[in-house]
PDB file of N, CA and C in Angstrom:
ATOM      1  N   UNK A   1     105.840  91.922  53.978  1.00  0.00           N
ATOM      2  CA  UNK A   1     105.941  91.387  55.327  1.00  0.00           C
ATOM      3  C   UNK A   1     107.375  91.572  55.806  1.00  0.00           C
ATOM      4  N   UNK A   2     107.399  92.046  57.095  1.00  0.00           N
ATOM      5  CA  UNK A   2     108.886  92.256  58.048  1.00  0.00           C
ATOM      6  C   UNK A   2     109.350  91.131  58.978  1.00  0.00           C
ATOM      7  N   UNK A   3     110.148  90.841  58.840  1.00  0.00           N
ATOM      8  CA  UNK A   3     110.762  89.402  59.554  1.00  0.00           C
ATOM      9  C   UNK A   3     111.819  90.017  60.885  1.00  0.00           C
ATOM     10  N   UNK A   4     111.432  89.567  61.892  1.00  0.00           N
ATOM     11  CA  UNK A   4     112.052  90.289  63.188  1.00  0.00           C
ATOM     12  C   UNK A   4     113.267  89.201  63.285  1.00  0.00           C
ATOM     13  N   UNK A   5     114.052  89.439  63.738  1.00  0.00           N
ATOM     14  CA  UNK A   5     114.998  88.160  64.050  1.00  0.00           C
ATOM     15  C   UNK A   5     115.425  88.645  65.558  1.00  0.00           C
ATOM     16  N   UNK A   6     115.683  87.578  66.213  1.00  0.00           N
ATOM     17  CA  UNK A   6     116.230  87.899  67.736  1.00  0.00           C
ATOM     18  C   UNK A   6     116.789  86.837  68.187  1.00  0.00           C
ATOM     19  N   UNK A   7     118.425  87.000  68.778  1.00  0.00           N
ATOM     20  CA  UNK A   7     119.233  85.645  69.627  1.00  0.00           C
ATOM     21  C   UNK A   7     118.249  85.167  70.569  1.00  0.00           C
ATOM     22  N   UNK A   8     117.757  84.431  71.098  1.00  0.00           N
ATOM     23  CA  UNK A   8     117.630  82.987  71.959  1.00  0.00           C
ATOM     24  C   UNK A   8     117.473  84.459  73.046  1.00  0.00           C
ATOM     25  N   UNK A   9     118.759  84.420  73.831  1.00  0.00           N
ATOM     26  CA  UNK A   9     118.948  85.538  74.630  1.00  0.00           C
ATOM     27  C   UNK A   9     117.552  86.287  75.029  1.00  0.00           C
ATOM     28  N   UNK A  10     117.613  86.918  74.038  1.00  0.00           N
ATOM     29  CA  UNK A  10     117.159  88.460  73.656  1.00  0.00           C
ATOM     30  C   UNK A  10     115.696  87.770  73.794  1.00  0.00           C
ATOM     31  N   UNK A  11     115.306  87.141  73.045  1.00  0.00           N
ATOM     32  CA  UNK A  11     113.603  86.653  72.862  1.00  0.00           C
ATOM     33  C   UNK A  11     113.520  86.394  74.407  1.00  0.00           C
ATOM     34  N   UNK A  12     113.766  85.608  75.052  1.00  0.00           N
ATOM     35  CA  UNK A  12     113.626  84.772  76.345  1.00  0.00           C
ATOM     36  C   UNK A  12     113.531  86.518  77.954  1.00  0.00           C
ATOM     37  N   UNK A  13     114.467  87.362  76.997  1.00  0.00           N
ATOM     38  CA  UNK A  13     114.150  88.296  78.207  1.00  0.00           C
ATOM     39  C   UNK A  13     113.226  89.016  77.495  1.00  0.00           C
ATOM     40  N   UNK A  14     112.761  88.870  76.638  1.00  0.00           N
ATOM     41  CA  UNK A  14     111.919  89.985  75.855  1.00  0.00           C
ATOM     42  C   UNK A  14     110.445  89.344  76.712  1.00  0.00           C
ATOM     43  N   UNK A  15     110.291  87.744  76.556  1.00  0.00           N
ATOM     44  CA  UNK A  15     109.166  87.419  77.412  1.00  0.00           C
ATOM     45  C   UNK A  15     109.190  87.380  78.863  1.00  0.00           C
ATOM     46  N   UNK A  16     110.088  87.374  79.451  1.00  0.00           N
ATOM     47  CA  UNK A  16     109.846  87.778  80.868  1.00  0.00           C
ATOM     48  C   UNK A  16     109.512  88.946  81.159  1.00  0.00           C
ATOM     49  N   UNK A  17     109.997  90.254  80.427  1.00  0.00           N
ATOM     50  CA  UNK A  17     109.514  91.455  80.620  1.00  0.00           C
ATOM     51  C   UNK A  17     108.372  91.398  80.483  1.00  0.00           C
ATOM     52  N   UNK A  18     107.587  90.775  79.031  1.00  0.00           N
ATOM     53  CA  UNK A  18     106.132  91.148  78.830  1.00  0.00           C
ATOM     54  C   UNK A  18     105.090  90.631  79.731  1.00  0.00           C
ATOM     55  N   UNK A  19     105.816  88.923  80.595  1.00  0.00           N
ATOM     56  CA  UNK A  19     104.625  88.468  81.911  1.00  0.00           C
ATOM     57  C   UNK A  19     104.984  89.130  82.893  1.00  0.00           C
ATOM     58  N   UNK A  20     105.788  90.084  82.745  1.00  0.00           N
ATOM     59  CA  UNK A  20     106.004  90.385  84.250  1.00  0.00           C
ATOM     60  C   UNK A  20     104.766  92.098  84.428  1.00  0.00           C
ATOM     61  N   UNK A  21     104.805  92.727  83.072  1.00  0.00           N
ATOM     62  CA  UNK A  21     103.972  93.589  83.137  1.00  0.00           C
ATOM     63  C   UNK A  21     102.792  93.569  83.252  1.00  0.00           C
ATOM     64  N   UNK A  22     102.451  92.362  82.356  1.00  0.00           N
ATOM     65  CA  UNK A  22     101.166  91.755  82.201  1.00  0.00           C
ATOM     66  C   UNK A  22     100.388  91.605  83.869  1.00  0.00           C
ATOM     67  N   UNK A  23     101.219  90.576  84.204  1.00  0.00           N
ATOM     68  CA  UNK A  23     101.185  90.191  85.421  1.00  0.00           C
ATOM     69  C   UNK A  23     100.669  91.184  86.514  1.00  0.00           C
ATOM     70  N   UNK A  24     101.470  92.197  86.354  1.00  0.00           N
ATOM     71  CA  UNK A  24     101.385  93.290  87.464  1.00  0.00           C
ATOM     72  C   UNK A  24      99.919  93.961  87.069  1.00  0.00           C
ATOM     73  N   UNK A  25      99.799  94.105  85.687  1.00  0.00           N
ATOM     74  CA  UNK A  25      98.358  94.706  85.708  1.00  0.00           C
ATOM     75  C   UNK A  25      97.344  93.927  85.785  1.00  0.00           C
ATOM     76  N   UNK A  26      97.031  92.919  85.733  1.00  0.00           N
ATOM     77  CA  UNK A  26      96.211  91.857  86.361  1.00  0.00           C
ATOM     78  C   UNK A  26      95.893  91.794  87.892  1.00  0.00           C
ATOM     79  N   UNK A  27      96.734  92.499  88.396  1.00  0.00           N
ATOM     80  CA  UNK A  27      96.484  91.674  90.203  1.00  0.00           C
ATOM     81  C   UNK A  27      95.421  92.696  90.385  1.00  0.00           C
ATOM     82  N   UNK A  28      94.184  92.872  90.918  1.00  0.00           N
ATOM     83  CA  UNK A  28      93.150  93.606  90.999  1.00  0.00           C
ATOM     84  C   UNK A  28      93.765  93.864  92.935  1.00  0.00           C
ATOM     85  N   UNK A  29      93.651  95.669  93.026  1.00  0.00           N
ATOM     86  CA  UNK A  29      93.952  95.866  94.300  1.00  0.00           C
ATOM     87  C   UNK A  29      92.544  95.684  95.585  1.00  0.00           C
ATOM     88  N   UNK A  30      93.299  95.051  96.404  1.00  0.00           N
ATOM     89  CA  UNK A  30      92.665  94.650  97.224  1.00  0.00           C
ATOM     90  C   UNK A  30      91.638  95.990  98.574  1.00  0.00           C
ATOM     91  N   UNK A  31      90.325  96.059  98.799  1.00  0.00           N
ATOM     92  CA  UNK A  31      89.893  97.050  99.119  1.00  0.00           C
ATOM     93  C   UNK A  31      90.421  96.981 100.622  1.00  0.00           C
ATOM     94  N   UNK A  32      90.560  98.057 101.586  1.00  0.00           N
ATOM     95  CA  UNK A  32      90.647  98.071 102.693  1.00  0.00           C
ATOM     96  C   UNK A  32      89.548  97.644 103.461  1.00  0.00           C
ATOM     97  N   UNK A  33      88.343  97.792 103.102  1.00  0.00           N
ATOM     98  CA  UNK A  33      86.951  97.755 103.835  1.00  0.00           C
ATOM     99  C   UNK A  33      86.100  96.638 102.996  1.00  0.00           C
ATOM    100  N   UNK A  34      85.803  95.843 103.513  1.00  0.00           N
ATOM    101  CA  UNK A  34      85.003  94.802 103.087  1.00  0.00           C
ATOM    102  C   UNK A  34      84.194  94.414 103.652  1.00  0.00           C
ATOM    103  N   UNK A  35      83.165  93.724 103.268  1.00  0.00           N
ATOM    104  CA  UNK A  35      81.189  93.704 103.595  1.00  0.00           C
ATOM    105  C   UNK A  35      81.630  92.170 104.731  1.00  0.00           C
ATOM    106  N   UNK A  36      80.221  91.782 104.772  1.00  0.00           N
ATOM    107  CA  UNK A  36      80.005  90.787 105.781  1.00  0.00           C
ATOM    108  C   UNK A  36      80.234  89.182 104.899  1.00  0.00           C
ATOM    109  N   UNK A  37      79.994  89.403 103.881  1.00  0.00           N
ATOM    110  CA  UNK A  37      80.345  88.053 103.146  1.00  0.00           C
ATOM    111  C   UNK A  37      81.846  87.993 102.928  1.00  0.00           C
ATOM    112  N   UNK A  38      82.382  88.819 102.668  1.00  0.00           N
ATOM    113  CA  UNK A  38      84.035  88.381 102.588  1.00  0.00           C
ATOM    114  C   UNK A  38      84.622  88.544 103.448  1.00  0.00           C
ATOM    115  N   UNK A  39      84.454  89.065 104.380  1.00  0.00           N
ATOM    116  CA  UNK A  39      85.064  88.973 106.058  1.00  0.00           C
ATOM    117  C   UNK A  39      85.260  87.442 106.291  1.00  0.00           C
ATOM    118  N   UNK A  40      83.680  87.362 106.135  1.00  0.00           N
ATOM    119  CA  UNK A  40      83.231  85.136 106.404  1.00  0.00           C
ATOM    120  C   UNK A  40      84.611  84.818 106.016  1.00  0.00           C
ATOM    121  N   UNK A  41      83.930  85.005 104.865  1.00  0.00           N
ATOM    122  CA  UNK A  41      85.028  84.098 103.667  1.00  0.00           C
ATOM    123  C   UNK A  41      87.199  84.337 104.181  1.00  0.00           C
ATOM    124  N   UNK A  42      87.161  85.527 104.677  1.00  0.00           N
ATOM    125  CA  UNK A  42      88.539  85.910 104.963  1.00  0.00           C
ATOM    126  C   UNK A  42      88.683  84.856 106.466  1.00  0.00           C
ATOM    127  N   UNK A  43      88.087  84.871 107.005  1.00  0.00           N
ATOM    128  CA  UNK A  43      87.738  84.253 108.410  1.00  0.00           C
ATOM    129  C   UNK A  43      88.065  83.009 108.195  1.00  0.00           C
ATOM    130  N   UNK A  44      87.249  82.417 107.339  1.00  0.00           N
ATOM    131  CA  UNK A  44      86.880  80.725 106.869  1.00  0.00           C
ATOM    132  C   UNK A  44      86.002  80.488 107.767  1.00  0.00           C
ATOM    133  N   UNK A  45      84.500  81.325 108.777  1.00  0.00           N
ATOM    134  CA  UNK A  45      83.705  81.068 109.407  1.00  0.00           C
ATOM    135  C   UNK A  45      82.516  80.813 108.655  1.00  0.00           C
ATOM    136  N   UNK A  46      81.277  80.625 109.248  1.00  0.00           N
ATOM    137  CA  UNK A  46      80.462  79.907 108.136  1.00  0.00           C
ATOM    138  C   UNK A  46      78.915  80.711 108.755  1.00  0.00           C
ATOM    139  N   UNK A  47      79.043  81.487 110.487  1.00  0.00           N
ATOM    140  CA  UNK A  47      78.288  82.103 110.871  1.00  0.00           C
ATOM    141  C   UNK A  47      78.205  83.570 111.101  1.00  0.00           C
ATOM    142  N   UNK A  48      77.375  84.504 110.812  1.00  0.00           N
ATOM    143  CA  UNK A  48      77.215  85.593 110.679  1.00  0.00           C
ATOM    144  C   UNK A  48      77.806  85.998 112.233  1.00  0.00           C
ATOM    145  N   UNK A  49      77.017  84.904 113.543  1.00  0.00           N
ATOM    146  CA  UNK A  49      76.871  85.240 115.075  1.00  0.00           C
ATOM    147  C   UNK A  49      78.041  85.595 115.571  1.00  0.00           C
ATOM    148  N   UNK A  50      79.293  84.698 114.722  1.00  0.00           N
ATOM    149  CA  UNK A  50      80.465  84.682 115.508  1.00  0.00           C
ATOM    150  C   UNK A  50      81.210  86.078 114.748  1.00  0.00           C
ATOM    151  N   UNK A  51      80.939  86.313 113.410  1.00  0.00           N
ATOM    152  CA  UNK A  51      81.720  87.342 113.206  1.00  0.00           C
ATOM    153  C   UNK A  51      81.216  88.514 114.025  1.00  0.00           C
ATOM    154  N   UNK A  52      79.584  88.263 114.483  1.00  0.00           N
ATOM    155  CA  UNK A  52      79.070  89.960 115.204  1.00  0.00           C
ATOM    156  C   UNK A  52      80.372  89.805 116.718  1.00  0.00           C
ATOM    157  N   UNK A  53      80.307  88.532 117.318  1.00  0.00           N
ATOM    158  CA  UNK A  53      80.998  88.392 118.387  1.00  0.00           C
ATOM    159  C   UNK A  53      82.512  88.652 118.266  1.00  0.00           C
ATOM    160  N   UNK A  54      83.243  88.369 117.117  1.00  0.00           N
ATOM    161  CA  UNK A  54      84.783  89.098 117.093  1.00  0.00           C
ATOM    162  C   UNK A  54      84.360  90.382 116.819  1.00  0.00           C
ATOM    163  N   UNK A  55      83.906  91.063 116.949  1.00  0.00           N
ATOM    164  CA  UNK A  55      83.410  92.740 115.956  1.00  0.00           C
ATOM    165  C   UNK A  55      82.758  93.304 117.970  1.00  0.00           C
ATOM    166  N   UNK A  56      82.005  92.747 118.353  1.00  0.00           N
ATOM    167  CA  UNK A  56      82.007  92.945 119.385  1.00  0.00           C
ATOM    168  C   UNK A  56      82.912  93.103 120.552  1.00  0.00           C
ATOM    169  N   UNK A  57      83.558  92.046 120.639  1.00  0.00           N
ATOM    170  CA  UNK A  57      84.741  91.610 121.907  1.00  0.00           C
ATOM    171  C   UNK A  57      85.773  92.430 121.391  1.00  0.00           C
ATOM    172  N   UNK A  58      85.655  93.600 119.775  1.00  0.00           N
ATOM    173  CA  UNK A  58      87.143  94.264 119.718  1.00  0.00           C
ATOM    174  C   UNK A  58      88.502  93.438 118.862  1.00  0.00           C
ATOM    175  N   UNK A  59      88.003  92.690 118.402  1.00  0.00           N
ATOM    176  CA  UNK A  59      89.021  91.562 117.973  1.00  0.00           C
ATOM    177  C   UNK A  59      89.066  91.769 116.659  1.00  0.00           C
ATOM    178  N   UNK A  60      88.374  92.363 115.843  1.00  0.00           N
ATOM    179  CA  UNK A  60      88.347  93.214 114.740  1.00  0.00           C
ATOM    180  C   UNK A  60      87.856  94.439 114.257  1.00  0.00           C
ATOM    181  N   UNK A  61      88.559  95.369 113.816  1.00  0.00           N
ATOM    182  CA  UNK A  61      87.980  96.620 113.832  1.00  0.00           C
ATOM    183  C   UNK A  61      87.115  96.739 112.289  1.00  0.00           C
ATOM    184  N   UNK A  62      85.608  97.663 112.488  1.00  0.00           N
ATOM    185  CA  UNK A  62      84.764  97.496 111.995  1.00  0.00           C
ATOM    186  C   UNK A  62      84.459  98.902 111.641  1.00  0.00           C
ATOM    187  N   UNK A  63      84.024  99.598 110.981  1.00  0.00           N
ATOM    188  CA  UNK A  63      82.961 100.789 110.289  1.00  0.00           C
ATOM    189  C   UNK A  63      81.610 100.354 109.949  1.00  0.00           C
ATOM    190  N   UNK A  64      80.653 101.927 110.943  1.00  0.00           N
ATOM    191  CA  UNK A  64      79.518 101.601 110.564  1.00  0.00           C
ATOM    192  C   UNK A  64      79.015 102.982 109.992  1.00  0.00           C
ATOM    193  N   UNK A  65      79.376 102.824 108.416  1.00  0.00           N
ATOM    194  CA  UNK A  65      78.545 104.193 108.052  1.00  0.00           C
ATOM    195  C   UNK A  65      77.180 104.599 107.885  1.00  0.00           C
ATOM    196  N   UNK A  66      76.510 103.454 107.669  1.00  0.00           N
ATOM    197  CA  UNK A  66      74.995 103.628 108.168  1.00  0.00           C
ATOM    198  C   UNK A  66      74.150 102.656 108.964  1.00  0.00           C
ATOM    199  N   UNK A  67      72.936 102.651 109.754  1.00  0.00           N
ATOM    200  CA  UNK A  67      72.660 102.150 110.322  1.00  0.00           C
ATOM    201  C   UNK A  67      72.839 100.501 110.129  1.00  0.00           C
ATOM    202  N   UNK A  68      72.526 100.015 108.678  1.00  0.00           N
ATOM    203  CA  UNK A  68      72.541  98.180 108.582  1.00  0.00           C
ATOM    204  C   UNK A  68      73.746  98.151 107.930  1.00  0.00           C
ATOM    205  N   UNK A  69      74.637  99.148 107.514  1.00  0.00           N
ATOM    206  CA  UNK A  69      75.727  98.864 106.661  1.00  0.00           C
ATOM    207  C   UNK A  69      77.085  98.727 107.654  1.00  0.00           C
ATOM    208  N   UNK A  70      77.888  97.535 107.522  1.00  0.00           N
ATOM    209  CA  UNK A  70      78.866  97.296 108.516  1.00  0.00           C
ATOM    210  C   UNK A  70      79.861  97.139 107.877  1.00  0.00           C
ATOM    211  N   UNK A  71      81.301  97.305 107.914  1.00  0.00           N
ATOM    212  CA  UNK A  71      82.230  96.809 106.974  1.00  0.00           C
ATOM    213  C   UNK A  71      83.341  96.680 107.934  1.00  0.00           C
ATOM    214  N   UNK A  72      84.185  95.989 107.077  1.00  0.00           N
ATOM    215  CA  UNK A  72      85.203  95.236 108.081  1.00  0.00           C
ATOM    216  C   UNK A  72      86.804  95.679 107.533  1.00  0.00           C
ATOM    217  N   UNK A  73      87.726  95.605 108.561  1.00  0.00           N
ATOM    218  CA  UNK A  73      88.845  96.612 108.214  1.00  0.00           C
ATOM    219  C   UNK A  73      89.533  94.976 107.846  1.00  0.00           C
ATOM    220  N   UNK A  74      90.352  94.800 106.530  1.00  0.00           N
ATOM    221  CA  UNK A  74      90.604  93.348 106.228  1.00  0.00           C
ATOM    222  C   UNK A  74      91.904  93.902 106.879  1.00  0.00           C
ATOM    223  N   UNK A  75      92.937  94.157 106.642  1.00  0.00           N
ATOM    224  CA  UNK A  75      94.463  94.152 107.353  1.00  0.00           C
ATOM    225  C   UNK A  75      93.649  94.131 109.079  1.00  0.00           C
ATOM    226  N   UNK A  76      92.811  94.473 109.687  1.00  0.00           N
ATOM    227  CA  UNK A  76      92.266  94.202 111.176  1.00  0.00           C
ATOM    228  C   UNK A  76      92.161  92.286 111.165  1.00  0.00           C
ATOM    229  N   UNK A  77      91.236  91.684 110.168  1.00  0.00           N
ATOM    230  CA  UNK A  77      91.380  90.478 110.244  1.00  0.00           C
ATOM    231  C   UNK A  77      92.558  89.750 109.777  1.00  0.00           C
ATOM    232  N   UNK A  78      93.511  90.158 109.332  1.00  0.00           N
ATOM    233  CA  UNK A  78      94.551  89.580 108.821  1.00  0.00           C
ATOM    234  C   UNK A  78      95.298  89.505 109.983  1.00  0.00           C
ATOM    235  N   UNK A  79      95.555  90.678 110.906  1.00  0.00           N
ATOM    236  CA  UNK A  79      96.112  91.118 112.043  1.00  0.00           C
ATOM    237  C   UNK A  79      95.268  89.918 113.073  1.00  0.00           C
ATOM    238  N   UNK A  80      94.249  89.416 113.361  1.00  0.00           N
ATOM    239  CA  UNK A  80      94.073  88.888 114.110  1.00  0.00           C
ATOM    240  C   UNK A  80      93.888  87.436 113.578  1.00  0.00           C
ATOM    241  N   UNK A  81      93.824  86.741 112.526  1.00  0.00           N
ATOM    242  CA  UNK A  81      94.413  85.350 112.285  1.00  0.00           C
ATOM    243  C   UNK A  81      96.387  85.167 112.465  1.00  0.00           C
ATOM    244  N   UNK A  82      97.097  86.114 112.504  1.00  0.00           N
ATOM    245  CA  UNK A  82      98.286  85.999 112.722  1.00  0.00           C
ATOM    246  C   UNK A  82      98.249  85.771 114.229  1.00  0.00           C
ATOM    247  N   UNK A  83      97.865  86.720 114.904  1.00  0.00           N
ATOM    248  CA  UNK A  83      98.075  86.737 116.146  1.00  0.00           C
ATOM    249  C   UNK A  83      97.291  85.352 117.048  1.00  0.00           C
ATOM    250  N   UNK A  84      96.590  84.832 116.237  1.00  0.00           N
ATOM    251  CA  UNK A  84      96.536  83.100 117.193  1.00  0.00           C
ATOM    252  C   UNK A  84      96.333  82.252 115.969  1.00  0.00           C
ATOM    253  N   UNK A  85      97.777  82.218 115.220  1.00  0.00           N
ATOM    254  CA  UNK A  85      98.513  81.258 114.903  1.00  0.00           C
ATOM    255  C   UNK A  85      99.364  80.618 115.073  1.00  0.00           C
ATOM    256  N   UNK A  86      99.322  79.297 115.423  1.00  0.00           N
ATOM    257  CA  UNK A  86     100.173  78.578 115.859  1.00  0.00           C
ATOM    258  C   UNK A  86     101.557  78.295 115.318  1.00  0.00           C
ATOM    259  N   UNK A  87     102.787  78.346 116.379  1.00  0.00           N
ATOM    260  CA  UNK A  87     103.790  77.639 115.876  1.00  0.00           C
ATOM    261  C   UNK A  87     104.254  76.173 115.799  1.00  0.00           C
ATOM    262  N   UNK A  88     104.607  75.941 114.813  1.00  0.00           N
ATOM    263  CA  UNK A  88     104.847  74.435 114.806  1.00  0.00           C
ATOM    264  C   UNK A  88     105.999  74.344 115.741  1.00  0.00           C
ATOM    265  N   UNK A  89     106.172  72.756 115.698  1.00  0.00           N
ATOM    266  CA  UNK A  89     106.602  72.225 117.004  1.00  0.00           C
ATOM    267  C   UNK A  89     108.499  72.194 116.527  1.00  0.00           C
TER     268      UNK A  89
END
């Protein structure tokens, strides 16, 4: 058996390096185009009607590659919860 030895120092940056890699390969990348349930969910709406009505009125941009298939541009909804958010007082 091999016995590693390491200053205090040395160990302490040795583990920040390893969560920091770790870390980075964990974050699962986020898709550009997303379905009708995580739009909701990005929204925090709870009705299908109102997301057809922002998708309608232009207030989010949408892809329709086939006739029932709709998907939603998420940086489009991100872009439009910023834009009527309020500033505090």
């Amino acid at each position: 058996m091999e016995v590693i030895c390491l200053e205090t120092e040395a160990f302490y940056t040795l583990i920040e390096e390893v969560v920091q890699r770790v870390g980075s390969k964990d974050k699962p990348e986020k898709k550009k185009w997303i379905g009708k349930d995580e739009a909701m969910t990005e929204l925090e709406i709870k009705s299908a009607t109102t997301l057809q009505k922002l998708r309608d009125e232009g207030k989010i941009r949408f892809s329709q590659p086939q006739k029932k298939i709709i998907l939603y541009d998420r940086d489009s909804i991100h872009e439009y919860l910023e834009n009527n958010a309020q500033d505090t007082f």
